[in-house]
Protein backbone atom coordinates (compact mmCIF):
# COMPACT_ATOMS: atom_id res chain seq x y z
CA UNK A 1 60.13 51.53 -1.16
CA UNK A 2 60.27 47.82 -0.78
CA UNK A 3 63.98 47.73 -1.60
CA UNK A 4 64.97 50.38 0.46
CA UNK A 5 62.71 48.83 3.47
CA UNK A 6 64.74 45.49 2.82
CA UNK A 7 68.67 46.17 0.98
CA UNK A 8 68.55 49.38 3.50
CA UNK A 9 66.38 50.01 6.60
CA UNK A 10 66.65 46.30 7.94
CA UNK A 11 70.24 45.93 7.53
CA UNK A 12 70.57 49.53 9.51
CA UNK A 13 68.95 48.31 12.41
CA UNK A 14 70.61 44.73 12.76
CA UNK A 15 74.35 46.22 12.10
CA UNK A 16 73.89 49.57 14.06
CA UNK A 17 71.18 48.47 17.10
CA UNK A 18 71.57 45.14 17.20
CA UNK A 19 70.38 45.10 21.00
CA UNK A 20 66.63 47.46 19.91
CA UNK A 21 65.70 44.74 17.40
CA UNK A 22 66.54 41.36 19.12
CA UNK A 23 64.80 42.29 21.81
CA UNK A 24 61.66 43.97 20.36
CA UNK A 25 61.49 40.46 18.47
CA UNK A 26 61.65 38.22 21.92
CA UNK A 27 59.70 40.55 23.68
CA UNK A 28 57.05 39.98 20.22
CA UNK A 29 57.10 43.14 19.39
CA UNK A 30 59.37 43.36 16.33
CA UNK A 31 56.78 42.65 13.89
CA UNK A 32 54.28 45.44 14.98
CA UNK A 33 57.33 47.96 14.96
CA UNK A 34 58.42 46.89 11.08
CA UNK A 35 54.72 47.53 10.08
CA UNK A 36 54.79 50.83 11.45
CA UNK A 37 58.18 51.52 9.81
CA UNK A 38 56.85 49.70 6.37
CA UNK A 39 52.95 52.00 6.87
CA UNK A 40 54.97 55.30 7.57
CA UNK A 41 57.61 54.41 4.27
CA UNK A 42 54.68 53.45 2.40
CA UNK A 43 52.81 56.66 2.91
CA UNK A 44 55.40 58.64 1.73
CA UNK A 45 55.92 57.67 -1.75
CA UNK A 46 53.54 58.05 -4.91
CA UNK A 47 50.80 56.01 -5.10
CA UNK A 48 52.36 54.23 -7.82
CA UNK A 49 55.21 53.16 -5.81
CA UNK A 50 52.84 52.12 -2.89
CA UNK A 51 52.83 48.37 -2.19
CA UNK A 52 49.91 46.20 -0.63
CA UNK A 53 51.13 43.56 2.12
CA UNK A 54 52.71 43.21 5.67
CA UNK A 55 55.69 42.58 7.37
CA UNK A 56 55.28 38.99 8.80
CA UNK A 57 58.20 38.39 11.48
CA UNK A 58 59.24 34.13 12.86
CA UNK A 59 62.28 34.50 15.76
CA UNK A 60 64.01 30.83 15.13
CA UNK A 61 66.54 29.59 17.50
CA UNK A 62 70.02 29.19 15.95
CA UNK A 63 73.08 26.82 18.52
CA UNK A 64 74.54 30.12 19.48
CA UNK A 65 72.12 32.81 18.93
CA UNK A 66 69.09 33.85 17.15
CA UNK A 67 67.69 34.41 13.36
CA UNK A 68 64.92 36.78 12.73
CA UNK A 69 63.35 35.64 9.35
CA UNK A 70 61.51 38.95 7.84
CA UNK A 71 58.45 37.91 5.66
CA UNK A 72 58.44 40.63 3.11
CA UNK A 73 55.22 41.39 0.64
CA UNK A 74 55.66 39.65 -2.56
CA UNK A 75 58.59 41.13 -4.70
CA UNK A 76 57.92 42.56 -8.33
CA UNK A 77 60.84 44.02 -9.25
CA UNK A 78 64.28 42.86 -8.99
CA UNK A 79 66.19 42.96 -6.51
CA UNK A 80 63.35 43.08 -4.40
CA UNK A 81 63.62 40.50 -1.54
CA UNK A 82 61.04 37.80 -0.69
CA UNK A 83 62.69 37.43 2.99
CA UNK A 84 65.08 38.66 5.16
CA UNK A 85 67.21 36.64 7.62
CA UNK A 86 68.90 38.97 10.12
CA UNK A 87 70.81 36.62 12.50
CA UNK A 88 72.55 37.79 16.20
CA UNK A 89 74.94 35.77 17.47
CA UNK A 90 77.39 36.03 20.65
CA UNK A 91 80.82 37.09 20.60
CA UNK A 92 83.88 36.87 22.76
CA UNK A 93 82.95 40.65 23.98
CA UNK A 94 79.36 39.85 26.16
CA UNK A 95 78.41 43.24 25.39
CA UNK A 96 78.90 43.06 21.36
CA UNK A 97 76.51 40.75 19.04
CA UNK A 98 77.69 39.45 16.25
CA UNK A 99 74.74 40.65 13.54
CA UNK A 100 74.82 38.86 9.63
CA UNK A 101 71.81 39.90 7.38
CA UNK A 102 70.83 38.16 4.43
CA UNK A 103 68.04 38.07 1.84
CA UNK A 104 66.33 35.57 -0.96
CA UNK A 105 66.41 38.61 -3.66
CA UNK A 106 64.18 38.75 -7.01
CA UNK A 107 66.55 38.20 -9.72
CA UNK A 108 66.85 39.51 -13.35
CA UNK A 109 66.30 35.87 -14.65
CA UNK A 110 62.85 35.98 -12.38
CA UNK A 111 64.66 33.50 -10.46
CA UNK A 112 66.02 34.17 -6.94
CA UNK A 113 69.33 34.58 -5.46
CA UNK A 114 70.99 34.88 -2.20
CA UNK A 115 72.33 37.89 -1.20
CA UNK A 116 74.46 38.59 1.99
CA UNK A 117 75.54 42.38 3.31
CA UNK A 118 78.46 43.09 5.58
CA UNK A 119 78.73 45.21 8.43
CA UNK A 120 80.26 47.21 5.94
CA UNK A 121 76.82 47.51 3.88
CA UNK A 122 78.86 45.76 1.32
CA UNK A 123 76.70 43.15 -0.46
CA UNK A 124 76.79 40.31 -2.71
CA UNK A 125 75.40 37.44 -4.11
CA UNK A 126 76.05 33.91 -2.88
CA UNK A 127 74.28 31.34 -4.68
CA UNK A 128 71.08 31.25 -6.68
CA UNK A 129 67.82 29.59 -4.84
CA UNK A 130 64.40 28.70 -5.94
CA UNK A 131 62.52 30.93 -3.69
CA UNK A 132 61.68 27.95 -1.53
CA UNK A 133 61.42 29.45 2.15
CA UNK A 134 63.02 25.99 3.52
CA UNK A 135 65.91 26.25 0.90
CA UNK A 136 66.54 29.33 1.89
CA UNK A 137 67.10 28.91 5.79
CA UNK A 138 68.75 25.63 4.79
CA UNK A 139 71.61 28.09 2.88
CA UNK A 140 71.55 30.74 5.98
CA UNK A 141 72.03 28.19 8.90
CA UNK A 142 74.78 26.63 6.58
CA UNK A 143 76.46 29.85 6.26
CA UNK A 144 76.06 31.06 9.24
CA UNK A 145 77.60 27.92 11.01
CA UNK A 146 80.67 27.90 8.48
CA UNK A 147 81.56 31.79 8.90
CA UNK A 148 83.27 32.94 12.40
């Protein structure tokens, strides 16, 4: 449930209604509307997959557009992710938004790695990270400044 609320449901909504979830999060409701999404996923699975914790949501302000960072409950199994970046950025096209999602991912090591999806819901791992929430944003904002 955790994975599939993070590697799944997250990337869905930045790639395919990138417009719904920017502006639930500057209009502050983003974070209410993930809990209800992570309470309604949560009561559908056995109680032995059932995890403890909320969604915490921060909007940060990137030079050309925005990053949601997604605060997910503490991962126990890999690759569950300890946070979500979904970032919106604008294009040449004022009515498209250029959407990248990444996540600081539990690792097989018990270390952390970070992993990046597509808009093809391709995904792979770019670098490994010590779960440091500052190290990680550090490695987003660099990406996200070096890719078009």
């Amino acid at each position: 449930m955790h994975y599939a609320f993070a590697h799944r449901h997250l990337p869905e909504m930045a790639f395919d209604e990138p417009h719904l979830i920017l502006g639930a999060a500057v209009e502050g409701r983003l974070s209410g509307i993930l809990n209800r999404i992570w309470q309604d996923m949560n009561s559908n699975v056995p109680d032995a997959n059932k995890r403890d914790g909320e969604i915490g949501v921060e909007l940060k302000k990137l030079d050309d557009g925005v990053l949601i960072l997604v605060l997910m409950p503490e991962p126990q199994i890999p690759p569950e992710a300890k946070f979500v970046a979904l970032s919106f950025q604008e294009s040449q096209d004022p009515q498209e938004i250029l959407s990248k999602c990444f996540a600081l991912e539990l690792s097989y090591d018990n270390g952390y790695a970070l992993g990046v999806w597509s808009a093809d819901r391709t995904h792979g791992i770019i670098s490994r990270q010590s779960g440091d929430l500052g190290e990680f944003l550090s490695a987003v904002k660099e990406i996200i400044a070096a890719r078009p």
